[in-house]
PDB file of N, CA and C in Angstrom:
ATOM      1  N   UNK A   1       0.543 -47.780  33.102  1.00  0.00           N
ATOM      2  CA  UNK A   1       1.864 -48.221  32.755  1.00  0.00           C
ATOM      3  C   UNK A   1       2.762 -47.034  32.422  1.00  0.00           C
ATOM      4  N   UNK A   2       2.639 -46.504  31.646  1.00  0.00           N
ATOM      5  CA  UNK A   2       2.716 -44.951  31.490  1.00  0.00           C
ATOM      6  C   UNK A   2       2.598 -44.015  31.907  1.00  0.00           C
ATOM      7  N   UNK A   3       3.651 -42.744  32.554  1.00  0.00           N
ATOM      8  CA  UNK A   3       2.673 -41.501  33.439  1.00  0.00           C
ATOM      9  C   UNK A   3       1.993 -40.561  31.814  1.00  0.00           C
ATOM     10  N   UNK A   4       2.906 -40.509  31.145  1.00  0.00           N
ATOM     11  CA  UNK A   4       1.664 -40.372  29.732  1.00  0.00           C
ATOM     12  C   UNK A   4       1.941 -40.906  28.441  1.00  0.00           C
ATOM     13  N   UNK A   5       0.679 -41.212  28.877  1.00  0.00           N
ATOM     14  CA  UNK A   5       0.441 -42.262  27.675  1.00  0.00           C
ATOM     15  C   UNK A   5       0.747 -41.438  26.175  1.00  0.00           C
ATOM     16  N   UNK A   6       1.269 -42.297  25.054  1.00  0.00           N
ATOM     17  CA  UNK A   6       1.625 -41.809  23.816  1.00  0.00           C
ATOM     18  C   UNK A   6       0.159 -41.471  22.946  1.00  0.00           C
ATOM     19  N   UNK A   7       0.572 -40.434  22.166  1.00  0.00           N
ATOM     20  CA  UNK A   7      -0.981 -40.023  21.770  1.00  0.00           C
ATOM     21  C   UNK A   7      -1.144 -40.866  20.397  1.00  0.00           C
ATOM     22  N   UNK A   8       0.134 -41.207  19.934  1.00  0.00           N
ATOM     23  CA  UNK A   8       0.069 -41.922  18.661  1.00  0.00           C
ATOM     24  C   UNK A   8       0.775 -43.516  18.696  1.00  0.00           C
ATOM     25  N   UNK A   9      -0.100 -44.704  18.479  1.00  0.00           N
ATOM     26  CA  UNK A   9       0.739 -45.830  18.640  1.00  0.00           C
ATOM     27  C   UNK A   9       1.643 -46.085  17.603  1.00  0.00           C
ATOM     28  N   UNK A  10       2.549 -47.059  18.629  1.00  0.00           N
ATOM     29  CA  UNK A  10       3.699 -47.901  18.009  1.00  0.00           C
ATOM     30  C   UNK A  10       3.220 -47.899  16.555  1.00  0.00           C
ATOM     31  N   UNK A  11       2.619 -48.840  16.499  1.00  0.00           N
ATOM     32  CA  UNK A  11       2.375 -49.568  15.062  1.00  0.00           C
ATOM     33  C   UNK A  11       2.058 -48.558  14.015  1.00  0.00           C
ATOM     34  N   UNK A  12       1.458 -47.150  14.157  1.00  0.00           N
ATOM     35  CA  UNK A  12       1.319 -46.096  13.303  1.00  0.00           C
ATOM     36  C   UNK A  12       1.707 -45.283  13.242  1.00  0.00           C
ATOM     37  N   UNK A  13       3.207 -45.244  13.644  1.00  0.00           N
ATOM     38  CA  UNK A  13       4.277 -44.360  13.610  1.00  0.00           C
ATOM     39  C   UNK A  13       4.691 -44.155  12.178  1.00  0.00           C
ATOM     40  N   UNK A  14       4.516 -45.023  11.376  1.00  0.00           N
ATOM     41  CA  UNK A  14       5.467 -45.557   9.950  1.00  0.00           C
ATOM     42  C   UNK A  14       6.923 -45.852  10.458  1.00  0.00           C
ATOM     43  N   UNK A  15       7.205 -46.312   9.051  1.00  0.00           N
ATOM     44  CA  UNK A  15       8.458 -46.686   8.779  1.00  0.00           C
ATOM     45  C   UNK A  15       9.681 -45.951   8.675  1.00  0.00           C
ATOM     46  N   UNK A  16      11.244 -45.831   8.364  1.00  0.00           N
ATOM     47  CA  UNK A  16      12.126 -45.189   7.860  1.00  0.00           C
ATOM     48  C   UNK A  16      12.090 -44.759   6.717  1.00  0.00           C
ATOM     49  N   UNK A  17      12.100 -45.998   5.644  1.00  0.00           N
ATOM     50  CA  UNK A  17      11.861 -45.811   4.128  1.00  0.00           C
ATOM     51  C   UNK A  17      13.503 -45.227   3.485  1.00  0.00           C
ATOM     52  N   UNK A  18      14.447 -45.449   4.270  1.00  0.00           N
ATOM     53  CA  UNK A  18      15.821 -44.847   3.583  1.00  0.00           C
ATOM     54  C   UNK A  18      16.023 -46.252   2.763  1.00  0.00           C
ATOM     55  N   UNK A  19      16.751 -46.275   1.869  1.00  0.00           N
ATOM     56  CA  UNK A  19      17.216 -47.049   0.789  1.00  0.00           C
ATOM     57  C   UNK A  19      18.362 -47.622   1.731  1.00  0.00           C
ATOM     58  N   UNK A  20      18.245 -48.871   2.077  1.00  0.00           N
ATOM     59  CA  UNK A  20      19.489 -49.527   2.610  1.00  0.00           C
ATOM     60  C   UNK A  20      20.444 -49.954   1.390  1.00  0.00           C
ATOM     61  N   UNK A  21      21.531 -50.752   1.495  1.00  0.00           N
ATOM     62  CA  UNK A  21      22.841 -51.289   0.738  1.00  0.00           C
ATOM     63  C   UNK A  21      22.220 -52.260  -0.467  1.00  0.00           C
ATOM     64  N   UNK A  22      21.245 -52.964   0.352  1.00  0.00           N
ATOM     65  CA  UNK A  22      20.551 -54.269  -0.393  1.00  0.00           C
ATOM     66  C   UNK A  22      19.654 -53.368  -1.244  1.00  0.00           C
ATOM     67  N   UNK A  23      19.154 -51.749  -1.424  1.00  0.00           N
ATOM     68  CA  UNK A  23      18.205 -51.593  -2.346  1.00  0.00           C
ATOM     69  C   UNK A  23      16.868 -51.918  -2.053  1.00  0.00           C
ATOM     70  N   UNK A  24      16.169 -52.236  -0.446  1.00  0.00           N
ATOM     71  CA  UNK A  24      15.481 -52.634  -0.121  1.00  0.00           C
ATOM     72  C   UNK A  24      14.871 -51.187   0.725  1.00  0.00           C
ATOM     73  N   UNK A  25      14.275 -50.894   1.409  1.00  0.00           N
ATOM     74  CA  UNK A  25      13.583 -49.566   2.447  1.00  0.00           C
ATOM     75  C   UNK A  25      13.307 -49.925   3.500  1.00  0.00           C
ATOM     76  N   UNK A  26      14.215 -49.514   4.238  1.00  0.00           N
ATOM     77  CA  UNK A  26      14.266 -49.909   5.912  1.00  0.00           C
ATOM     78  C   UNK A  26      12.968 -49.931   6.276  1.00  0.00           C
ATOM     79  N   UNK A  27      12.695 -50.967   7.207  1.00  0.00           N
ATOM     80  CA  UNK A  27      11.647 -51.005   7.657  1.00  0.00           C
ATOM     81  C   UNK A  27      11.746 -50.336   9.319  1.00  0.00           C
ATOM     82  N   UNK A  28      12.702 -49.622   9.940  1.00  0.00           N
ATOM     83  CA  UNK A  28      12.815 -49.716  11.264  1.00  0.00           C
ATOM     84  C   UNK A  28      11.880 -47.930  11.723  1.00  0.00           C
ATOM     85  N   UNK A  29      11.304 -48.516  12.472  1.00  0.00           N
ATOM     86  CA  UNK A  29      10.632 -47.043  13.088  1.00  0.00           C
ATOM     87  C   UNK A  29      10.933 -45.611  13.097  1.00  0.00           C
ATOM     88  N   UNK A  30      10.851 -44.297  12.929  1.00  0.00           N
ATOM     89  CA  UNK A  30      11.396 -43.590  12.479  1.00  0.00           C
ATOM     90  C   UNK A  30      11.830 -43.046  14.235  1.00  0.00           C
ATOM     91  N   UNK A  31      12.744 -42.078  14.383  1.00  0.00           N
ATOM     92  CA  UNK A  31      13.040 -41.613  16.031  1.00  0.00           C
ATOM     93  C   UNK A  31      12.104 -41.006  16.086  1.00  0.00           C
ATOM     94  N   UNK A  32      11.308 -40.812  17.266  1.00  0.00           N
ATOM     95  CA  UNK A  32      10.715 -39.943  17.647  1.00  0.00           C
ATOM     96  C   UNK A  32      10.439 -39.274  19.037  1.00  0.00           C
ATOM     97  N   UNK A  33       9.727 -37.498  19.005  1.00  0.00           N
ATOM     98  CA  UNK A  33      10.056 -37.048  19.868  1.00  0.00           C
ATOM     99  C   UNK A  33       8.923 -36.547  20.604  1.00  0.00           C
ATOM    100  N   UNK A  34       9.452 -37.340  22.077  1.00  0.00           N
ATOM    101  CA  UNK A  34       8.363 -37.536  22.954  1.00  0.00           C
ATOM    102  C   UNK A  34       7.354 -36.677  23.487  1.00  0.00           C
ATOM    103  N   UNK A  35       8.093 -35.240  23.110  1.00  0.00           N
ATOM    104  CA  UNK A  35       7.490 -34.429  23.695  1.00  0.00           C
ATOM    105  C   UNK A  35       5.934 -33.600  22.452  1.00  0.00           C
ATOM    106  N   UNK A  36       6.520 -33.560  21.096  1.00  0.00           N
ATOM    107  CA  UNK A  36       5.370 -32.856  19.946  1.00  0.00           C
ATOM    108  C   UNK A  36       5.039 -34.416  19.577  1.00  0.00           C
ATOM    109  N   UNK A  37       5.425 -35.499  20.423  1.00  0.00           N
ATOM    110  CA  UNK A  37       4.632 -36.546  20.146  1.00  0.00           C
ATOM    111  C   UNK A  37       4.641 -36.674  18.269  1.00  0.00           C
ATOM    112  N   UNK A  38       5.660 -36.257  18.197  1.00  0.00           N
ATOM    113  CA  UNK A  38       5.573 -37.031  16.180  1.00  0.00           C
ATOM    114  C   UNK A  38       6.918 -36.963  15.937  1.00  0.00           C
ATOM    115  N   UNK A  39       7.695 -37.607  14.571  1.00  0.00           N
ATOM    116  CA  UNK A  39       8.796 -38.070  14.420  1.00  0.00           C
ATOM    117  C   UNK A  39       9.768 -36.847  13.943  1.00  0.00           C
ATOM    118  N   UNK A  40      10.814 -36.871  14.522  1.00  0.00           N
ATOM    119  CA  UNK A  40      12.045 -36.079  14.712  1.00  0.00           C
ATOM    120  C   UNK A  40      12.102 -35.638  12.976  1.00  0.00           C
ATOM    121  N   UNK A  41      12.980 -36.300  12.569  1.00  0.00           N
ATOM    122  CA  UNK A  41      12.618 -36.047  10.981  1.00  0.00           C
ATOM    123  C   UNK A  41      12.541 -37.461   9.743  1.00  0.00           C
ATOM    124  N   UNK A  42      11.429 -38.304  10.264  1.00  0.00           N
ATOM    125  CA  UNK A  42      11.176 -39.336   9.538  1.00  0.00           C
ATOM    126  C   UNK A  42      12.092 -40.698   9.491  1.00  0.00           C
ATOM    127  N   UNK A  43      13.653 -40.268   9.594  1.00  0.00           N
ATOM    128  CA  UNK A  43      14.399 -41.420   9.654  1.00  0.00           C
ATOM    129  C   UNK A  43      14.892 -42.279  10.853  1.00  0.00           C
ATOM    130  N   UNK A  44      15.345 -43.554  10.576  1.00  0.00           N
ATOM    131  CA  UNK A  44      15.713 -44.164  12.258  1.00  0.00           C
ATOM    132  C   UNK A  44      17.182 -43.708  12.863  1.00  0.00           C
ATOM    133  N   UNK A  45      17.281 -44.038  13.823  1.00  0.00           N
ATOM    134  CA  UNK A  45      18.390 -43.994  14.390  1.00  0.00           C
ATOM    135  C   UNK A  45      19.759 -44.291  12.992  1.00  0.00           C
ATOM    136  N   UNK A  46      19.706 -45.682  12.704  1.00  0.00           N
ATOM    137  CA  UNK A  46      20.838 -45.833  11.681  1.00  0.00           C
ATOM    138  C   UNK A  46      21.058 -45.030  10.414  1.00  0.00           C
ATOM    139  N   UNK A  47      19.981 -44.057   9.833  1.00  0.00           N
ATOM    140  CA  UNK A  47      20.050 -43.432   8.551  1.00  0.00           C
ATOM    141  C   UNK A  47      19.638 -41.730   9.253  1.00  0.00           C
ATOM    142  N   UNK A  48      20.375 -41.474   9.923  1.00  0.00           N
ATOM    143  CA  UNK A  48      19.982 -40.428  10.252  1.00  0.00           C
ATOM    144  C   UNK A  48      18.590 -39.403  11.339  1.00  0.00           C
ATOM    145  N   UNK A  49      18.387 -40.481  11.336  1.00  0.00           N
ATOM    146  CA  UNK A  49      17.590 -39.643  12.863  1.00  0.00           C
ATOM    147  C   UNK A  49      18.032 -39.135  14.182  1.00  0.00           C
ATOM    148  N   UNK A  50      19.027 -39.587  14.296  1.00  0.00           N
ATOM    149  CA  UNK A  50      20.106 -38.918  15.415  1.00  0.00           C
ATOM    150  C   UNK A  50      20.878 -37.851  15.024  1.00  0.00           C
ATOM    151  N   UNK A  51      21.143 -37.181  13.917  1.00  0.00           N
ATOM    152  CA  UNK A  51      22.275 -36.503  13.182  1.00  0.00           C
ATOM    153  C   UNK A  51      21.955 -35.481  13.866  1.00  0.00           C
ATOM    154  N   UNK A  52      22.704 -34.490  14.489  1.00  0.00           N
ATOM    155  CA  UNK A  52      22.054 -33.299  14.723  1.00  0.00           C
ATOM    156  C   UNK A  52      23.251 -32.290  14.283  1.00  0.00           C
ATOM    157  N   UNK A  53      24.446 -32.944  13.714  1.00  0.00           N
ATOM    158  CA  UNK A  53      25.476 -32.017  13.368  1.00  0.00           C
ATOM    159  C   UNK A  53      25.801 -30.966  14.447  1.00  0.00           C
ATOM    160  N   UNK A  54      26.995 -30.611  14.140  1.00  0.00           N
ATOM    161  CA  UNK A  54      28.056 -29.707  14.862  1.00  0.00           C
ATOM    162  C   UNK A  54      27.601 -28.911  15.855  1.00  0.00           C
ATOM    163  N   UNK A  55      28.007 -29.100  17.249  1.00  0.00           N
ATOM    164  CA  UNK A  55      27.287 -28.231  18.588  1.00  0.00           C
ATOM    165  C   UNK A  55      27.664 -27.046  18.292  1.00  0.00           C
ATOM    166  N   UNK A  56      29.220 -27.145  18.636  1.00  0.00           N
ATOM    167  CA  UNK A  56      29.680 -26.041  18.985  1.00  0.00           C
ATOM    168  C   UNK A  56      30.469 -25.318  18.269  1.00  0.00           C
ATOM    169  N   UNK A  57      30.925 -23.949  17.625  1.00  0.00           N
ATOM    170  CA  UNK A  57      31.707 -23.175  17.275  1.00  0.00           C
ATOM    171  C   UNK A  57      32.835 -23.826  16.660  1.00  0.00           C
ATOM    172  N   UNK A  58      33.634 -24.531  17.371  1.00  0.00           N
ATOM    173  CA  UNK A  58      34.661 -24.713  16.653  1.00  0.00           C
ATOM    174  C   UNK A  58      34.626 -26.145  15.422  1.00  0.00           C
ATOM    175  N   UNK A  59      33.220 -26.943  15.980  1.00  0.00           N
ATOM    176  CA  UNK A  59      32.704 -28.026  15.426  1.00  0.00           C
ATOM    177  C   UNK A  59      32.428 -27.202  14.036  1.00  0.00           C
ATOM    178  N   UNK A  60      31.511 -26.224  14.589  1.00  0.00           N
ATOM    179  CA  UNK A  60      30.665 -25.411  12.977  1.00  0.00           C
ATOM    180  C   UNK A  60      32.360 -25.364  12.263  1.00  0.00           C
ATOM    181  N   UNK A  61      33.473 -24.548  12.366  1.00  0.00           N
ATOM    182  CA  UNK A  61      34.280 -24.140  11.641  1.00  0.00           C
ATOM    183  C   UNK A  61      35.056 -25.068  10.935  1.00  0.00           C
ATOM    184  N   UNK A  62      35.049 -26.739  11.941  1.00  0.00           N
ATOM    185  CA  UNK A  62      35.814 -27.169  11.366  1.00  0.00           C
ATOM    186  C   UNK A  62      34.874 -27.982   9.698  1.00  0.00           C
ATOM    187  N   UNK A  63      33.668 -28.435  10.159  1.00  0.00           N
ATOM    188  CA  UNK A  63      32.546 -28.705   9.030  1.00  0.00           C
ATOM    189  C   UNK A  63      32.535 -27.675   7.858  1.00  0.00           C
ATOM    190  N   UNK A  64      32.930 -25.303   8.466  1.00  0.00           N
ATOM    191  CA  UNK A  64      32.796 -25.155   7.058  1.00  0.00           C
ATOM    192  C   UNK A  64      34.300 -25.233   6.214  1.00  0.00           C
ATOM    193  N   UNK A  65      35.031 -25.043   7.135  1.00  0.00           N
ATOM    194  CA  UNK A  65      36.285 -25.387   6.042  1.00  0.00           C
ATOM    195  C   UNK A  65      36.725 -26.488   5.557  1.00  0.00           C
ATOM    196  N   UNK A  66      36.177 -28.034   5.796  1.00  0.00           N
ATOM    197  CA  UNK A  66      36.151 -29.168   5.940  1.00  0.00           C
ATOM    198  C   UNK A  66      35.190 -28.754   3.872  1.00  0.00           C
ATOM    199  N   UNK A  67      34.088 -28.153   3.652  1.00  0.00           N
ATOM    200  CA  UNK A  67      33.081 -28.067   2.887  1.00  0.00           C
ATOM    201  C   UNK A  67      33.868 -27.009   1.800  1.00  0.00           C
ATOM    202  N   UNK A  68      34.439 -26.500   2.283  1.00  0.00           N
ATOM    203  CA  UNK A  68      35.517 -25.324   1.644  1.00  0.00           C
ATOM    204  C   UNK A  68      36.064 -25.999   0.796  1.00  0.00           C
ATOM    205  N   UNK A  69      37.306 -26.858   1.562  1.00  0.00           N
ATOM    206  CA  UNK A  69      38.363 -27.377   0.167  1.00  0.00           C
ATOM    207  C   UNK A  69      37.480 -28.310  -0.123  1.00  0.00           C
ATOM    208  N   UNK A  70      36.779 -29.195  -0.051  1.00  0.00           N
ATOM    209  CA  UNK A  70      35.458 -30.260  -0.861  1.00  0.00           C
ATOM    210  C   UNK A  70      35.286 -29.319  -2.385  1.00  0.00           C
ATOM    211  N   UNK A  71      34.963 -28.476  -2.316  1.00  0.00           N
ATOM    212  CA  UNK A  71      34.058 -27.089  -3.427  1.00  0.00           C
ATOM    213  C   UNK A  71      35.160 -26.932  -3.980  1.00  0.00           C
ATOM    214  N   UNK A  72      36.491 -26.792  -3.683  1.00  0.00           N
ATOM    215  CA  UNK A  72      37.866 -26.097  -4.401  1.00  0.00           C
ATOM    216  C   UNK A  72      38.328 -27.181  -5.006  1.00  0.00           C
ATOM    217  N   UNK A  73      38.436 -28.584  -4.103  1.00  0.00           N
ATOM    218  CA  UNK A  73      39.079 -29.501  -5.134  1.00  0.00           C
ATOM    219  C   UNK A  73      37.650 -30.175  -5.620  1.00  0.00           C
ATOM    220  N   UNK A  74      36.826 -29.793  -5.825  1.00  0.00           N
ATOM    221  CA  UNK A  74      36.017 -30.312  -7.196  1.00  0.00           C
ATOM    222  C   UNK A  74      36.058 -29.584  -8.236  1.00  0.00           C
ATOM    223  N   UNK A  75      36.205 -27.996  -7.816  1.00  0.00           N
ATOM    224  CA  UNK A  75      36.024 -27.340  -9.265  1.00  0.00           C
ATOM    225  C   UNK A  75      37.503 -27.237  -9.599  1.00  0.00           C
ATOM    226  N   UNK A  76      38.579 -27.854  -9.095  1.00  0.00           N
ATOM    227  CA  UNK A  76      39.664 -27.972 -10.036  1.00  0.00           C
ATOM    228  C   UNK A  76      39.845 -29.102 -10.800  1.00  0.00           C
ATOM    229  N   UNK A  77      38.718 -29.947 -10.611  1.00  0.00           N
ATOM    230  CA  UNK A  77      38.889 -31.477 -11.424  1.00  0.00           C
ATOM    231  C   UNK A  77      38.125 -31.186 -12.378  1.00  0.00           C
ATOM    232  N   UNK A  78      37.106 -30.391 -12.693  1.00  0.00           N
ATOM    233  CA  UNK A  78      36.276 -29.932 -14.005  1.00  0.00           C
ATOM    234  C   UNK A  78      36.930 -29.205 -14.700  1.00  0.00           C
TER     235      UNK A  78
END
């Protein structure tokens, strides 16, 4: 069925485990990657397993100055 077969099954992949809205721990499969055959970084698609943040250059710049005034207008509210 498979040209290759998965070395680890479905069912013993685990879970997400992120804290949903309800206070409950997702139960949905974590992403994973097909190739080191184990999970991307533990979470599903909806809580972050897709995130891979900013490609390119101007993405990075706009995220650090975006993080910049975040840091400036907090430490002017303390």
């Amino acid at each position: 069925m498979f040209a290759n077969a998965p070395k680890v099954a479905r069912s013993n992949r685990g879970i997400c485990n992120a804290k949903t809205r309800k206070k409950t721990l997702c139960q949905a499969p974590p992403v994973w990657d097909k190739i080191r055959d184990k999970p991307v970084n533990g979470r599903c698609k909806l809580h972050g397993g897709l995130s891979t943040g900013p490609k390119t250059e101007k993405g990075r710049n706009v995220i650090k100055e975006s993080n910049r005034r975040r840091k400036n207008k907090r430490s002017s509210i303390n």
